[in-house]
Protein backbone atom coordinates (compact mmCIF):
# COMPACT_ATOMS: atom_id res chain seq x y z
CA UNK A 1 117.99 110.91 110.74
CA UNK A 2 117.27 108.07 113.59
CA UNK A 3 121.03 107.15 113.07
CA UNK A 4 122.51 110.45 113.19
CA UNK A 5 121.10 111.19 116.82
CA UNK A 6 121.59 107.69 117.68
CA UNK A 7 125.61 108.04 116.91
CA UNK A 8 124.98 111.43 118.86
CA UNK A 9 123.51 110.18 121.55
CA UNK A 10 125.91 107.15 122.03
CA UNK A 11 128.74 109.36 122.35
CA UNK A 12 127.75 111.14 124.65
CA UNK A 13 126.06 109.15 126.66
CA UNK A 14 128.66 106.50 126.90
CA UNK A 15 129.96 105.72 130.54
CA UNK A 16 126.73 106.81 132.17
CA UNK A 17 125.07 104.71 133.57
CA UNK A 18 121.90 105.84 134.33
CA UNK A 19 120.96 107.05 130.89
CA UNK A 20 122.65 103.64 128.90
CA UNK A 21 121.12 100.94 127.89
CA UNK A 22 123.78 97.79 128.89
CA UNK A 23 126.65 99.01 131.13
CA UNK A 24 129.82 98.52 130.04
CA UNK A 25 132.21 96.21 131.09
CA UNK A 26 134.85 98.60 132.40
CA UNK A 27 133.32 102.61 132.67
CA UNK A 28 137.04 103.89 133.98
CA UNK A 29 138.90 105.88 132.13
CA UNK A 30 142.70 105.48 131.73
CA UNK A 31 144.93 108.73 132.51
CA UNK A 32 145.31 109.53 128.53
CA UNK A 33 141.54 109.59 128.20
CA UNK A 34 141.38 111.63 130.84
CA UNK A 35 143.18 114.21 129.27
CA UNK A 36 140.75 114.70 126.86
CA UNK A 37 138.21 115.84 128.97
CA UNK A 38 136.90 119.58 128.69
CA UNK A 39 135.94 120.12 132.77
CA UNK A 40 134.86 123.40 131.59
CA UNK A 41 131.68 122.07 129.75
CA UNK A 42 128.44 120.67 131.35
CA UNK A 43 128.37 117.55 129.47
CA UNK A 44 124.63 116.70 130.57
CA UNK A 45 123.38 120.35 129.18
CA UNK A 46 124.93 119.15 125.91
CA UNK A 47 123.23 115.31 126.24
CA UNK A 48 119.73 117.35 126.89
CA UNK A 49 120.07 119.72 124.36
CA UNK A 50 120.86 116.80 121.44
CA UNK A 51 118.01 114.46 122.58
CA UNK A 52 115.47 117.95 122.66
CA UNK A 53 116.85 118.34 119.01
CA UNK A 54 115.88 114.64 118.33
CA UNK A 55 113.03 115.66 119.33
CA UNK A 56 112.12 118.67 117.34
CA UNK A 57 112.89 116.20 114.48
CA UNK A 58 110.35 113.76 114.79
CA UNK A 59 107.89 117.19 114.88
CA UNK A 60 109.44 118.48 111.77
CA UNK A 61 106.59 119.10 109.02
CA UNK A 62 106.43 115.88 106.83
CA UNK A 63 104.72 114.60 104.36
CA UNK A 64 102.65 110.87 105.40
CA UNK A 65 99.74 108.84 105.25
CA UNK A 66 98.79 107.28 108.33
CA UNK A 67 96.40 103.67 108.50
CA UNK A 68 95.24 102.85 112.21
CA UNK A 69 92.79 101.09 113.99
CA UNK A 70 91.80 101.59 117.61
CA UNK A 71 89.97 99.29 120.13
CA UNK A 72 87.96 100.75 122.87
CA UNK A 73 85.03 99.54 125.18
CA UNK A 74 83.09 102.22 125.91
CA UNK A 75 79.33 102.97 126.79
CA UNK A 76 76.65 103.67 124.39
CA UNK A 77 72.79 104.64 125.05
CA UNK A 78 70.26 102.10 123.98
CA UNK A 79 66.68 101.52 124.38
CA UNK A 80 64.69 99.62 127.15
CA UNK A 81 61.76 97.94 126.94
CA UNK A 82 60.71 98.11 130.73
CA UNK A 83 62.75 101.82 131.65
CA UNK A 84 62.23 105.33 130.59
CA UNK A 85 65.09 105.97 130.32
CA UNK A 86 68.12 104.94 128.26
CA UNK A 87 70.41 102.12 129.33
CA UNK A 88 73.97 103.04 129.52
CA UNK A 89 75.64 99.64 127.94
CA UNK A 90 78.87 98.93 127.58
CA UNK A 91 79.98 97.67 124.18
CA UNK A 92 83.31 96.81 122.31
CA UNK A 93 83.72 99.37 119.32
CA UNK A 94 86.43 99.81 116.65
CA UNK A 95 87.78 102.16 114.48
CA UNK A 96 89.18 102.26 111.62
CA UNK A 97 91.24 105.17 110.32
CA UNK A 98 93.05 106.48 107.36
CA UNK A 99 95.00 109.52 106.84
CA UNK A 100 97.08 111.74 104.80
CA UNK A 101 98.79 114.60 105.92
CA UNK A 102 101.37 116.92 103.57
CA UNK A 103 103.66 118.74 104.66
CA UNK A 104 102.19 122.02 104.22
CA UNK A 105 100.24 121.80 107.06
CA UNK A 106 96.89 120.52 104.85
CA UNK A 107 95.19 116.98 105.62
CA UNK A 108 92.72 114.90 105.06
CA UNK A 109 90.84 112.02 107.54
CA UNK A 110 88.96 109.24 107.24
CA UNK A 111 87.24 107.65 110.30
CA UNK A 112 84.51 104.65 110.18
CA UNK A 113 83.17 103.47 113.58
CA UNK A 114 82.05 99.99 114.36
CA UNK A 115 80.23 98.86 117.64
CA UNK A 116 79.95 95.17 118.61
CA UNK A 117 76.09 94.43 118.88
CA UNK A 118 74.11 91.60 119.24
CA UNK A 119 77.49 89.46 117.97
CA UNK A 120 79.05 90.98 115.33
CA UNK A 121 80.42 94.42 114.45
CA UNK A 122 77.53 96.90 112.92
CA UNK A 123 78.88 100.03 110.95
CA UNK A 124 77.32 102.60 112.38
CA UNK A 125 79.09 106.31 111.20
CA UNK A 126 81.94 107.50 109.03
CA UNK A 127 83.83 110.91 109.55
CA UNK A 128 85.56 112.92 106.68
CA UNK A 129 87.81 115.59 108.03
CA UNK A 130 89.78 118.19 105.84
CA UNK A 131 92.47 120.01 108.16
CA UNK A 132 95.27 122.83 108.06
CA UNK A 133 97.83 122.70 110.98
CA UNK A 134 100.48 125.40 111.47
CA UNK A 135 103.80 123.36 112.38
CA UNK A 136 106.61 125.36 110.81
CA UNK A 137 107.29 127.02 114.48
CA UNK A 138 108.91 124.25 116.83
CA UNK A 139 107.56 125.96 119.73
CA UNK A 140 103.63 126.18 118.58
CA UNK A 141 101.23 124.35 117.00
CA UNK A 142 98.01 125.74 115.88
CA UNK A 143 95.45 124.11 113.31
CA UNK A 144 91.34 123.83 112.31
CA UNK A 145 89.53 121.19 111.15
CA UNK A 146 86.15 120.90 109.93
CA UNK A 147 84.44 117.09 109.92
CA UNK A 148 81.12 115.82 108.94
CA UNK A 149 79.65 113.06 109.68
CA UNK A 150 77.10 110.44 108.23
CA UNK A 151 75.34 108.15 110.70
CA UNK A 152 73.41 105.23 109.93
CA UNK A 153 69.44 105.95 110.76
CA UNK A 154 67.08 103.53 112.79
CA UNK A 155 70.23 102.46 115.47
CA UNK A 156 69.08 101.55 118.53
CA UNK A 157 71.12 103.44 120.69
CA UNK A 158 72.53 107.13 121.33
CA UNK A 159 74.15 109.18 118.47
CA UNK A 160 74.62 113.13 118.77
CA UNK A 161 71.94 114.82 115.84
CA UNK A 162 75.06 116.83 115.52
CA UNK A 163 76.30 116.46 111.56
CA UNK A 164 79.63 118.97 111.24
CA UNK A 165 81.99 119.67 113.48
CA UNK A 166 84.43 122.76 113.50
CA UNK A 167 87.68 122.30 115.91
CA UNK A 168 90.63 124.80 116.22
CA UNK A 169 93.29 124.14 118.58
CA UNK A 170 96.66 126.03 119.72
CA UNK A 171 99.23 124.27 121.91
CA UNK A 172 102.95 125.30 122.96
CA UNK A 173 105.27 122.66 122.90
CA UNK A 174 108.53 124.49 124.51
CA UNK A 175 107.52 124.43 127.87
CA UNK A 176 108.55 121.45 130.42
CA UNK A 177 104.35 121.11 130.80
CA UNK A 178 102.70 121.84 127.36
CA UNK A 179 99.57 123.56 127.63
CA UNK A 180 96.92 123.03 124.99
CA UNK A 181 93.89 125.13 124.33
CA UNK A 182 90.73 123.68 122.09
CA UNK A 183 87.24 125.38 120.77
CA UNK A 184 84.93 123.16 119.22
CA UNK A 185 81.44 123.84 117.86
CA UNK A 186 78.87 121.67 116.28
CA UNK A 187 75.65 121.54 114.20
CA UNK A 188 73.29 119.70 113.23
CA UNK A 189 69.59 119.57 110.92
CA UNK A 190 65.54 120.12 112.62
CA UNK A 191 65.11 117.05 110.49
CA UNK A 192 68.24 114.63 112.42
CA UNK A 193 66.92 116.03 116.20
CA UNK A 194 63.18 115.11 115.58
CA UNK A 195 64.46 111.77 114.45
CA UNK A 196 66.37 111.51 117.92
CA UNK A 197 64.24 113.44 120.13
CA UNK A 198 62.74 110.70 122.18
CA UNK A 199 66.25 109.63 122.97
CA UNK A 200 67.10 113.39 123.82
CA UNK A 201 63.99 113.68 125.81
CA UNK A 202 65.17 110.44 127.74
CA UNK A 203 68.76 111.21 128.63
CA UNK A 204 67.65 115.15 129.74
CA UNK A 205 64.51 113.28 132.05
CA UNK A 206 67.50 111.78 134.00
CA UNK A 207 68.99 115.02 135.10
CA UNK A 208 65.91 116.97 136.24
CA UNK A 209 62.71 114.16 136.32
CA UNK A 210 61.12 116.49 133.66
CA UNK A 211 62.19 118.34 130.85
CA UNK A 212 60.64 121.01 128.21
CA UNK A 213 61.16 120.66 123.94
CA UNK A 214 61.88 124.21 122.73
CA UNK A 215 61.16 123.52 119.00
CA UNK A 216 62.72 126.71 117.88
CA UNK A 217 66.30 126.10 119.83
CA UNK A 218 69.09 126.17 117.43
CA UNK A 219 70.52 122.01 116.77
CA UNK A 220 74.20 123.14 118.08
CA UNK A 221 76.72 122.69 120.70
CA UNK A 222 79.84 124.74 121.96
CA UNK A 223 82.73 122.80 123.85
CA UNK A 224 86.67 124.25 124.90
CA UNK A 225 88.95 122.20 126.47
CA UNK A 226 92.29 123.18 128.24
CA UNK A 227 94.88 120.35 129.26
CA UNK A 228 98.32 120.19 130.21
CA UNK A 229 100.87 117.32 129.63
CA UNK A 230 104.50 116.65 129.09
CA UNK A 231 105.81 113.73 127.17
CA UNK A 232 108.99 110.93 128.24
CA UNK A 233 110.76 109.27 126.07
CA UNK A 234 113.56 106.43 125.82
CA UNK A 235 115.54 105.93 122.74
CA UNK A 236 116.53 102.38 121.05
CA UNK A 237 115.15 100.62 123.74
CA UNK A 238 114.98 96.91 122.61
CA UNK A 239 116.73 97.58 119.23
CA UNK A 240 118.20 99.89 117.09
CA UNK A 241 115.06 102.96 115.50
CA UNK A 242 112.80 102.19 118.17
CA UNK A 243 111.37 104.33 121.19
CA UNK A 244 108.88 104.42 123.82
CA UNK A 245 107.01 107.06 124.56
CA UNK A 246 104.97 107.63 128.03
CA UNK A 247 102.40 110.90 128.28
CA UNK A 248 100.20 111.92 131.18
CA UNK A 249 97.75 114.59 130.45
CA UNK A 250 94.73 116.28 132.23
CA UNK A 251 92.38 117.58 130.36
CA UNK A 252 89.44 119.84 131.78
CA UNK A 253 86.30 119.93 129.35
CA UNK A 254 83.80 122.31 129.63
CA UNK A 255 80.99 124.03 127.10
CA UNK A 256 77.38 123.75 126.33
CA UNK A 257 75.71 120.15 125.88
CA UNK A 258 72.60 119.85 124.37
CA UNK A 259 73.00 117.10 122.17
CA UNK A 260 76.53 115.55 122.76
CA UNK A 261 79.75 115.62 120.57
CA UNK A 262 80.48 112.95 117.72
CA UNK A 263 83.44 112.12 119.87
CA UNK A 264 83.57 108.70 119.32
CA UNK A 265 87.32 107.67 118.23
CA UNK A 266 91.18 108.76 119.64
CA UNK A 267 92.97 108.41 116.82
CA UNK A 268 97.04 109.01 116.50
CA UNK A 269 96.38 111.63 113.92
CA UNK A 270 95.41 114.10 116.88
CA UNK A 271 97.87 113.10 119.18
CA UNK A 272 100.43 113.63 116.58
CA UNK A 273 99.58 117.22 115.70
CA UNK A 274 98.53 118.76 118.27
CA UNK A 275 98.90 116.42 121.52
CA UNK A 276 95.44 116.58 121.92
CA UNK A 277 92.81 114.27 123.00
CA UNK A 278 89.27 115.53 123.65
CA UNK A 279 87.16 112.60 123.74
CA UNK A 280 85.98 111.89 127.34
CA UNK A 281 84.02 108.82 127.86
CA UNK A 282 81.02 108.65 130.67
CA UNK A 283 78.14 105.84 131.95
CA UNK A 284 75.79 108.41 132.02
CA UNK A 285 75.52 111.49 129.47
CA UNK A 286 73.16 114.51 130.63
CA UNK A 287 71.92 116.37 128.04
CA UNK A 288 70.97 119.84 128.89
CA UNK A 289 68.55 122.27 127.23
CA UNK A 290 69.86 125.37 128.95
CA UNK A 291 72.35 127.57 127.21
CA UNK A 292 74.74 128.57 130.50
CA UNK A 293 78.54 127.24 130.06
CA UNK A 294 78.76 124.62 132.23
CA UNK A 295 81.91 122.38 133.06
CA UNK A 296 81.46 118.86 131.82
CA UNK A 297 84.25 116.58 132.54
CA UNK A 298 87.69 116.37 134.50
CA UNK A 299 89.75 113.36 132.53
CA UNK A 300 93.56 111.86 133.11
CA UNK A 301 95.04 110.58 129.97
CA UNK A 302 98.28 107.74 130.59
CA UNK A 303 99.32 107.54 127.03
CA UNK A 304 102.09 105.04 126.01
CA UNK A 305 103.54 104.56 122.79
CA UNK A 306 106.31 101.78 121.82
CA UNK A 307 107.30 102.49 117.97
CA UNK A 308 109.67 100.60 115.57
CA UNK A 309 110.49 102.22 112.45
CA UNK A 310 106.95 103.07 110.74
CA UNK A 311 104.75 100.93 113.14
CA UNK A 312 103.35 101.53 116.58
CA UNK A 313 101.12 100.57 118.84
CA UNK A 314 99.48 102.58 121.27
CA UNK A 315 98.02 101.68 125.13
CA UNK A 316 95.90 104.34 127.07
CA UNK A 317 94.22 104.42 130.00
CA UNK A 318 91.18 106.87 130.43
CA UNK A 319 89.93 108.34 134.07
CA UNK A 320 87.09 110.58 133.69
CA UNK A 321 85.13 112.61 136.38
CA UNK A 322 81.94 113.91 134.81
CA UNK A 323 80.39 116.76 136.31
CA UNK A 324 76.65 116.97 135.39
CA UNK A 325 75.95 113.26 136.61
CA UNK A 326 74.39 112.85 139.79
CA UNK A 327 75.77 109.31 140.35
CA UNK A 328 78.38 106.91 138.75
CA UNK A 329 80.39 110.31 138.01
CA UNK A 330 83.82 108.22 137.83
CA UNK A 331 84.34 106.31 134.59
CA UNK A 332 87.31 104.57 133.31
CA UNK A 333 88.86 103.35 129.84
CA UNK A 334 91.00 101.50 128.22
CA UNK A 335 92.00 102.11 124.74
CA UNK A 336 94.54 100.25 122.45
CA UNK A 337 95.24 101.84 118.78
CA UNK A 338 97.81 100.76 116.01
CA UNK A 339 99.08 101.37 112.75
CA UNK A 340 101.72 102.32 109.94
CA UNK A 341 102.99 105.95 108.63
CA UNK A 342 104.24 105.65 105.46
């Protein structure tokens, strides 16, 4: 299929120069080739048109299974001995991922996190995620996905009591800017918060100096996000079947949050079906026992992408404004991810 649009593209592209790759030695044209020329057409309608059809392609339900890993320093919520409250640290973490994904829209994900601490990586929670995507319209995408989670007990930092995870999304791809809608909601056990509640109790004393423990409040959380983006792309680049692939997006969070999302990984997998990305990364969390929707976190996503054949490796960059802190509200990331679709 790469070849076919590459042929495509080659003719048609040929003696312009500011969409080829080398320029020719000699870009006139002789009086017989002239002749050949339909002035009637709009040759770059027809150029755009064939590389948006190379594009639909690549979007075209398929059946693969995706391995990945991703590297990320982010923060993470430990203990002090001479504080109150939590200590916002910033640690190394990666993730492993594995996925298959048939072309009926049904999927299944496997993510294992890993956080560097004191020397050496420490396992610390796996994700299993079943998921349906609609993709048979080229101009929508809508899917669910349900995930729960297992977390390692007795870790001396931060994680969400939170244990599933529901998360629909709908996006429309045929616009110039593609607008993407999420809902997600989570819940967790009584049993998982009262194992975490002195580190809940800690991260809510730093929004308000004091805080109350309603032992009958439900263990959930309710989050939608809205983001636009638009994606660039060059064609056979360095060599022949490979592209680069450049997407900003801005993503505005908002929802409930008691207890925090899992929403520690940024896998390809979501990027690839829906153009999502959710996860927003922060120095300090504020968790907050009220119920009122709130907005959370404003965050621009620089995504790159170079691919050759079935690997690619992914760079992003990360700028998030989060609302509820009172200080150090501007955080930044930088995330690099990998893999193979087979």
């Amino acid at each position: 299929m790469y070849k076919k649009w590459f042929l495509i593209l080659v003719v048609n592209l040929s003696g312009i120069i500011v969409f080829s790759q080398v320029t020719p030695a000699d870009t006139s044209l002789n009086k017989a080739d002239k002749s050949i020329i339909d002035t009637s057409l709009d040759y770059s309608d027809i150029i755009f048109d064939d590389l948006e059809k190379f594009l639909d392609s690549i979007l075209s339900p398929r059946s693969y299974i995706l391995s990945a890993f991703s590297i990320q320093k982010g923060y993470f919520n430990y203990k002090s001995k001479t504080e109150v409250f939590l200590e916002p640290t910033r640690k190394v973490a990666v993730t492993p991922f594995f996925g298959y994904y048939d072309k009926s829209g049904l999927g299944i994900t496997g993510i294992a996190s890993f956080v560097n601490d004191q020397r050496k990586f420490k396992f610390y929670q796996l994700a299993i995620s079943p998921s349906y995507d609609y993709l048979e319209d080229k101009n929508l995408a809508t899917g669910i996905s349900y995930t729960r989670y297992f977390t390692q007990d007795s870790l001396p930092f931060y994680t969400s009591p939170l244990q599933n995870e529901v998360y629909s999304y709908f996006t429309y791809r045929k616009w110039w800017f593609k607008p993407m809608v999420g809902v997600s909601y989570g819940w967790g056990s009584r049993s998982d918060y009262e194992d975490r509640e002195e580190y809940i109790t800690s991260l809510q004393l730093r929004r308000s100096g004091f805080t109350r423990i309603n032992t009958k409040e439900s263990v959930s959380d309710f989050s939608v996000f809205t983001s636009v983006r638009h994606d660039f792309y060059w064609l056979d680049v360095f060599t022949y079947n490979d592209h680069i692939r450049v997407t900003p997006q801005l993503t505005f969070t908002s929802g409930s949050q008691k207890f925090g999302f899992n929403q520690s990984s940024n896998t390809y997998a979501t990027l690839l079906r829906s153009g999502a990305n959710i996860l927003y990364n922060t120095e300090n969390v504020y968790l907050d026992n009220k119920l009122y929707f709130q907005p959370l976190a404003l965050t621009f996503y620089l995504k790159t992408e170079y691919s050759i054949g079935k690997f690619y490796v992914q760079p992003q960059l990360i700028l998030d404004y989060y609302f509820p802190a009172s200080e150090k509200q501007f955080t930044g990331l930088l995330s690099v991810s990998g893999g193979f679709i087979f």
